[in-house]
Protein backbone atom coordinates (compact mmCIF):
# COMPACT_ATOMS: atom_id res chain seq x y z
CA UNK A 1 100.29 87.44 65.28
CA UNK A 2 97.89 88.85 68.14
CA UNK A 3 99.70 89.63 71.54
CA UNK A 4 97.60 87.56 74.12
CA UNK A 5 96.06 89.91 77.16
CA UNK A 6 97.87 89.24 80.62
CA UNK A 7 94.43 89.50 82.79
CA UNK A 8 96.84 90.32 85.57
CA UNK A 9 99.21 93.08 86.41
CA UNK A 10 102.69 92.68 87.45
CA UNK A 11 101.65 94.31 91.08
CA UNK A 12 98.72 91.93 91.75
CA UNK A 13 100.96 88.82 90.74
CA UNK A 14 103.78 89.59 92.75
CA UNK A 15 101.36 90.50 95.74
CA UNK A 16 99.84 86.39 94.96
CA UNK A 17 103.46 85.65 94.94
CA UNK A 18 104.13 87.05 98.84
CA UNK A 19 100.80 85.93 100.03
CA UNK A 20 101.42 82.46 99.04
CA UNK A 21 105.47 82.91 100.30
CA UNK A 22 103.65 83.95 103.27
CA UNK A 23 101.25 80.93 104.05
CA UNK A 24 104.71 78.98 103.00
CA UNK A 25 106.03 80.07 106.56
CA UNK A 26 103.08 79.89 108.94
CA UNK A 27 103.03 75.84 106.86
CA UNK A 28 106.72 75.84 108.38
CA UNK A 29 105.09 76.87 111.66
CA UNK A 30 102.63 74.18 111.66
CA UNK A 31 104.38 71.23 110.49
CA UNK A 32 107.05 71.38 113.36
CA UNK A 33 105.01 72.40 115.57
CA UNK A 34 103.07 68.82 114.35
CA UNK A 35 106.00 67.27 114.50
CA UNK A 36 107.15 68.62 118.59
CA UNK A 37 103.24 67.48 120.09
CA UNK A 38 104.33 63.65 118.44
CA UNK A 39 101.88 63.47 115.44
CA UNK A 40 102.88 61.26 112.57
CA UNK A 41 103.89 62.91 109.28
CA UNK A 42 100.60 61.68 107.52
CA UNK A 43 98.34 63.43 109.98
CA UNK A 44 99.52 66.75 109.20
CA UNK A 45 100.48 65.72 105.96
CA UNK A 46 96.91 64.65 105.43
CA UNK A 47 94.87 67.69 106.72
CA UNK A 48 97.20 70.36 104.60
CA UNK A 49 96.21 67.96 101.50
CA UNK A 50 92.68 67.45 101.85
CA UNK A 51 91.22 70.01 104.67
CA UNK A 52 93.96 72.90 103.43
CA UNK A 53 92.53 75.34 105.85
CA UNK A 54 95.16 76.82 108.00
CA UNK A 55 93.13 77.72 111.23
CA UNK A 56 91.42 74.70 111.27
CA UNK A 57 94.43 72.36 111.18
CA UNK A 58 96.49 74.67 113.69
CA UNK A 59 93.15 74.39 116.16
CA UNK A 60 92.86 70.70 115.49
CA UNK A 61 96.39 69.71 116.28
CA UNK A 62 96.17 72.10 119.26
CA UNK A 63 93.46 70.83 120.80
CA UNK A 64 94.25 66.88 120.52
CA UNK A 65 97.99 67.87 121.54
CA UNK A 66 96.45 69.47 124.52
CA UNK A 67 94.40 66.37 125.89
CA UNK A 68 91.23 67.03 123.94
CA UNK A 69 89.30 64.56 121.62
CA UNK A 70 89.95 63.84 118.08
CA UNK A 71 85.80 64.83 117.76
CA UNK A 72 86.29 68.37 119.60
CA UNK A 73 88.75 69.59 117.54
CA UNK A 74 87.08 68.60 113.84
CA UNK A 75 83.84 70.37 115.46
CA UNK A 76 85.77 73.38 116.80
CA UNK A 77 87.52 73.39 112.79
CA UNK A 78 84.39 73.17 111.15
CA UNK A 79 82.85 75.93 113.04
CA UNK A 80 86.23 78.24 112.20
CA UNK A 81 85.61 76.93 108.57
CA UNK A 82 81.82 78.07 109.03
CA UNK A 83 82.90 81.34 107.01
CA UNK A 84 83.58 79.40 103.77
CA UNK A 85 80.03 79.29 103.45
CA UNK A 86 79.48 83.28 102.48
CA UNK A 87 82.91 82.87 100.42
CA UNK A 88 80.87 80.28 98.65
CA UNK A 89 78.48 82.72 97.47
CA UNK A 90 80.93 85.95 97.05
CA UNK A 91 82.91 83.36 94.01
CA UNK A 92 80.50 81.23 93.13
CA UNK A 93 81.13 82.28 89.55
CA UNK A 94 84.77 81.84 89.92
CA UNK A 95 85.50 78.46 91.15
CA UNK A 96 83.72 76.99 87.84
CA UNK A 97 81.69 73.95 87.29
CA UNK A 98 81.62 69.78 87.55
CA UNK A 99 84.41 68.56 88.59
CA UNK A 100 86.59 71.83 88.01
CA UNK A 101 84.36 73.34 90.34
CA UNK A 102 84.59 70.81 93.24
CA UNK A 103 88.44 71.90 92.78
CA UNK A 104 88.06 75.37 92.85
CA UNK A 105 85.94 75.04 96.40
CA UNK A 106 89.16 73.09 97.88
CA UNK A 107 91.41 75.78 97.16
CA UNK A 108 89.00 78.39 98.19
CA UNK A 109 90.49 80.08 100.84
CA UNK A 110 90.80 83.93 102.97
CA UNK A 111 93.62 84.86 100.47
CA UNK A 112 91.90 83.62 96.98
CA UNK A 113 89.13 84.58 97.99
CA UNK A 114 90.00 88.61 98.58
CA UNK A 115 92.34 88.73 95.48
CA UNK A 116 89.30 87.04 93.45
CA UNK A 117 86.23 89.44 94.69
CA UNK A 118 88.84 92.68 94.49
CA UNK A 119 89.75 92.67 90.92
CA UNK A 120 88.15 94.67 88.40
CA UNK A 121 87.03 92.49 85.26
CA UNK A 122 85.85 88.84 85.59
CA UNK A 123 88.37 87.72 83.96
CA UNK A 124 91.21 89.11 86.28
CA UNK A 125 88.96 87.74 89.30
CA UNK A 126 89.03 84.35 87.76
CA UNK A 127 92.87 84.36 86.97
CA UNK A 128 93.37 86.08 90.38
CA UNK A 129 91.17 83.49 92.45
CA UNK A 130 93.06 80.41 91.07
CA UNK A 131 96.35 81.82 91.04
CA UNK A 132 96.29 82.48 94.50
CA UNK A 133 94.63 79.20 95.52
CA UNK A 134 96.87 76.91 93.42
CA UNK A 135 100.08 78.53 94.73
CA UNK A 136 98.43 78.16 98.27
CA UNK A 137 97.58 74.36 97.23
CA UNK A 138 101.09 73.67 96.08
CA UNK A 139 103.47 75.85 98.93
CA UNK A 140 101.13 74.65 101.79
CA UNK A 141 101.82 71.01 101.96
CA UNK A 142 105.66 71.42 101.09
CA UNK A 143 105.96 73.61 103.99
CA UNK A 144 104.41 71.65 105.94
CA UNK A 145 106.44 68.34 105.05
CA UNK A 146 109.76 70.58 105.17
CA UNK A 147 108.62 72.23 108.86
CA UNK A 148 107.99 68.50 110.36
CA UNK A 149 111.12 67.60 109.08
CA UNK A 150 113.04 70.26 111.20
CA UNK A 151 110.53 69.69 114.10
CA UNK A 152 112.08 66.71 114.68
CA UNK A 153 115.46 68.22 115.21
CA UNK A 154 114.28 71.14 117.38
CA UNK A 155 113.84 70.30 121.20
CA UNK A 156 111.79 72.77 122.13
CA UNK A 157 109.99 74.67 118.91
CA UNK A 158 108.12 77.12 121.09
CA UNK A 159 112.20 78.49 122.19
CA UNK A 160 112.26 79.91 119.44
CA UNK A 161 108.67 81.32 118.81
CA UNK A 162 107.16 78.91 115.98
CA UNK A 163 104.27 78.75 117.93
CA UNK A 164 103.89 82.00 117.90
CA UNK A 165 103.90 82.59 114.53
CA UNK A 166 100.05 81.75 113.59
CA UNK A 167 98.45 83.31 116.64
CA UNK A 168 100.72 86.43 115.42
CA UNK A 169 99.45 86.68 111.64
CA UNK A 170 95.52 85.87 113.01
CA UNK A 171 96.16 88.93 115.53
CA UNK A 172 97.53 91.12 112.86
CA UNK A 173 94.57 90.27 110.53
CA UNK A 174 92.11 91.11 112.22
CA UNK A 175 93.50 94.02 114.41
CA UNK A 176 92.14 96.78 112.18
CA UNK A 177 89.01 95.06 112.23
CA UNK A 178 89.18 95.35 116.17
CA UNK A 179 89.01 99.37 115.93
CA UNK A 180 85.29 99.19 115.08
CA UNK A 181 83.34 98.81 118.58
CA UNK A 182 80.73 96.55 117.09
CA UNK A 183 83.56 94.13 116.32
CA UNK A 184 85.79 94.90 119.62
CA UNK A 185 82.76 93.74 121.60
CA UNK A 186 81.79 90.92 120.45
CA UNK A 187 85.91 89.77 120.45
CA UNK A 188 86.44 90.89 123.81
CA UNK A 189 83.37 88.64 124.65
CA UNK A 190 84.19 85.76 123.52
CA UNK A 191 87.90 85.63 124.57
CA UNK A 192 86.56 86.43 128.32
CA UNK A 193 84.15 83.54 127.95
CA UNK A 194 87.04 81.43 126.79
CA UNK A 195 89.34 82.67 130.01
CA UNK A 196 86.46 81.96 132.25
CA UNK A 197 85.36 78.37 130.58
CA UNK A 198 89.00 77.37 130.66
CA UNK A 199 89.15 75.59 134.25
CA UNK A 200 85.88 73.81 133.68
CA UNK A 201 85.45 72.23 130.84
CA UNK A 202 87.96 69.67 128.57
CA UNK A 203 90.72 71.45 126.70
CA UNK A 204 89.28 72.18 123.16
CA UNK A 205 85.91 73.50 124.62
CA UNK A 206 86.81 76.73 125.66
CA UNK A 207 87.15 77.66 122.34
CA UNK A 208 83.62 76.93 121.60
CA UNK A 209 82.34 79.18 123.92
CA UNK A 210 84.23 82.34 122.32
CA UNK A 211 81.59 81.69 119.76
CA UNK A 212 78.70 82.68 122.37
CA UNK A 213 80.39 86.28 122.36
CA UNK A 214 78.42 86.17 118.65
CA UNK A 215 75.16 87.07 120.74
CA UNK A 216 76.44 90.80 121.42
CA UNK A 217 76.90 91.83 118.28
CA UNK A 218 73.24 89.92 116.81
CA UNK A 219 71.88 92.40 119.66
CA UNK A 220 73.75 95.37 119.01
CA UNK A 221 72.86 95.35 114.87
C-alpha cells in the first residue's frame, strides 16, 4: 500500500497552528471589547462570520463606539480591506473555482495569504492557503463569542490592556516595514494628517485622511 505525501512539513503546520492560536486572542480582544462599547452579540458575531477581516471589524466597532456613523466605518473598512484586491491576484490559483472558490476568497486573509504565496510546490501553497484560512475561519468567531462573553463581566476592559492588544500586533507587523524611508514617510504622513484632522471633522474621518499620506510615496517612486 502507497504511503500518501504530507504536502506540508511539521514546521509550517505548527507555525499555521500559532498563527491561527494567535488571531484566537486578538478575537478575544475584539469581542469584549464589542461587548464593553454595548454592541449586541450578533453584531460582532455577524462581522467575524461574514466580513472575517480583523482590521476592518476592530475599525468599524471603533468608530460607531466613538460617535461615528454606521456608513463611515463600513467605508473606512472597505478601504483597509482595499489590499485584498492584489491578494486576489497573488492566489488566484489557490482559492479554486465555482462555488469552492467564492469560499476560498472569504477566508482569504494577511496570514493565508503569506503561508500560501511562500511555499515551494503548488501543492503545499494550496494545502498551506486553506489550512491557514479554515483554522482562521473556525478560531475567529469562537473567540470572538468567548471574548464578549467575558466583556460583559469586565468593568473596564481597557484596565487591563485588551484594547491594546490589536493596535499592538498591527504596530509590530509592520514595524520592520517602517525601517525603509519610502515606507516611514508616507506612515508618518498620514498619522500627522490624522492628529491634525482629529478636532475637525466626525470621529471615524480622521482615519480617512491617513490615506492622503499615500500621495508621498506615488511622488517619491
Amino acid at each position: 500500500m502507497q504511503r500518501r505525501h504530507i504536502p506540508l512539513s511539521r514546521e509550517v503546520v505548527k507555525a499555521i497552528i500559532l498563527v491561527c492560536l494567535a488571531d484566537g486572542i486578538v478575537g478575544l480582544s475584539y469581542g469584549s471589547l464589542a461587548s464593553a462599547d454595548g454592541f449586541p452579540l450578533w453584531v460582532p458575531v455577524a462581522l467575524s462570520t461574514l466580513v472575517l477581516a480583523g482590521a476592518s471589524e476592530f475599525l468599524f466597532i471603533g468608530i460607531v463606539a466613538g460617535g461615528g456613523s454606521p456608513l463611515t466605518a463600513a467605508l473606512a473598512g472597505l478601504l483597509v480591506n482595499a489590499r485584498h484586491l492584489p491578494f486576489g491576484i497573488a492566489v488566484k490559483d489557490l482559492v479554486g473555482k465555482g462555488t469552492r472558490g467564492l469560499f476560498g476568497c472569504h477566508i482569504m486573509n494577511d496570514e493565508s495569504v503569506v503561508f500560501g504565496i511562500s511555499q515551494s510546490t503548488p501543492a503545499q501553497r494550496r494545502a498551506a492557503f486553506w489550512l491557514c484560512g479554515l483554522g482562521i475561519a473556525l478560531i475567529w468567531p469562537l473567540t470572538v463569542i468567548a471574548g464578549a462573553a467575558i466583556g460583559k463581566f469586565i468593568p473596564d476592559v481597557s484596565a487591563i490592556g485588551l484594547d491594546a492588544v490589536f493596535p499592538a500586533i498591527l504596530i509590530a507587523l509592520i514595524f520592520p516595514a517602517l525601517r525603509q524611508r519610502r515606507t516611514l514617510i508616507p506612515a508618518s504622513g498620514g498619522a500627522l494628517l490624522s492628529i491634525l484632522a482629529t478636532p475637525f471633522v466626525p470621529a471615524g474621518m480622521p482615519v480617512l485622511f491617513s490615506l492622503l499620506g499615500l500621495l508621498t510615496w506615488r511622488m517619491r517612486k
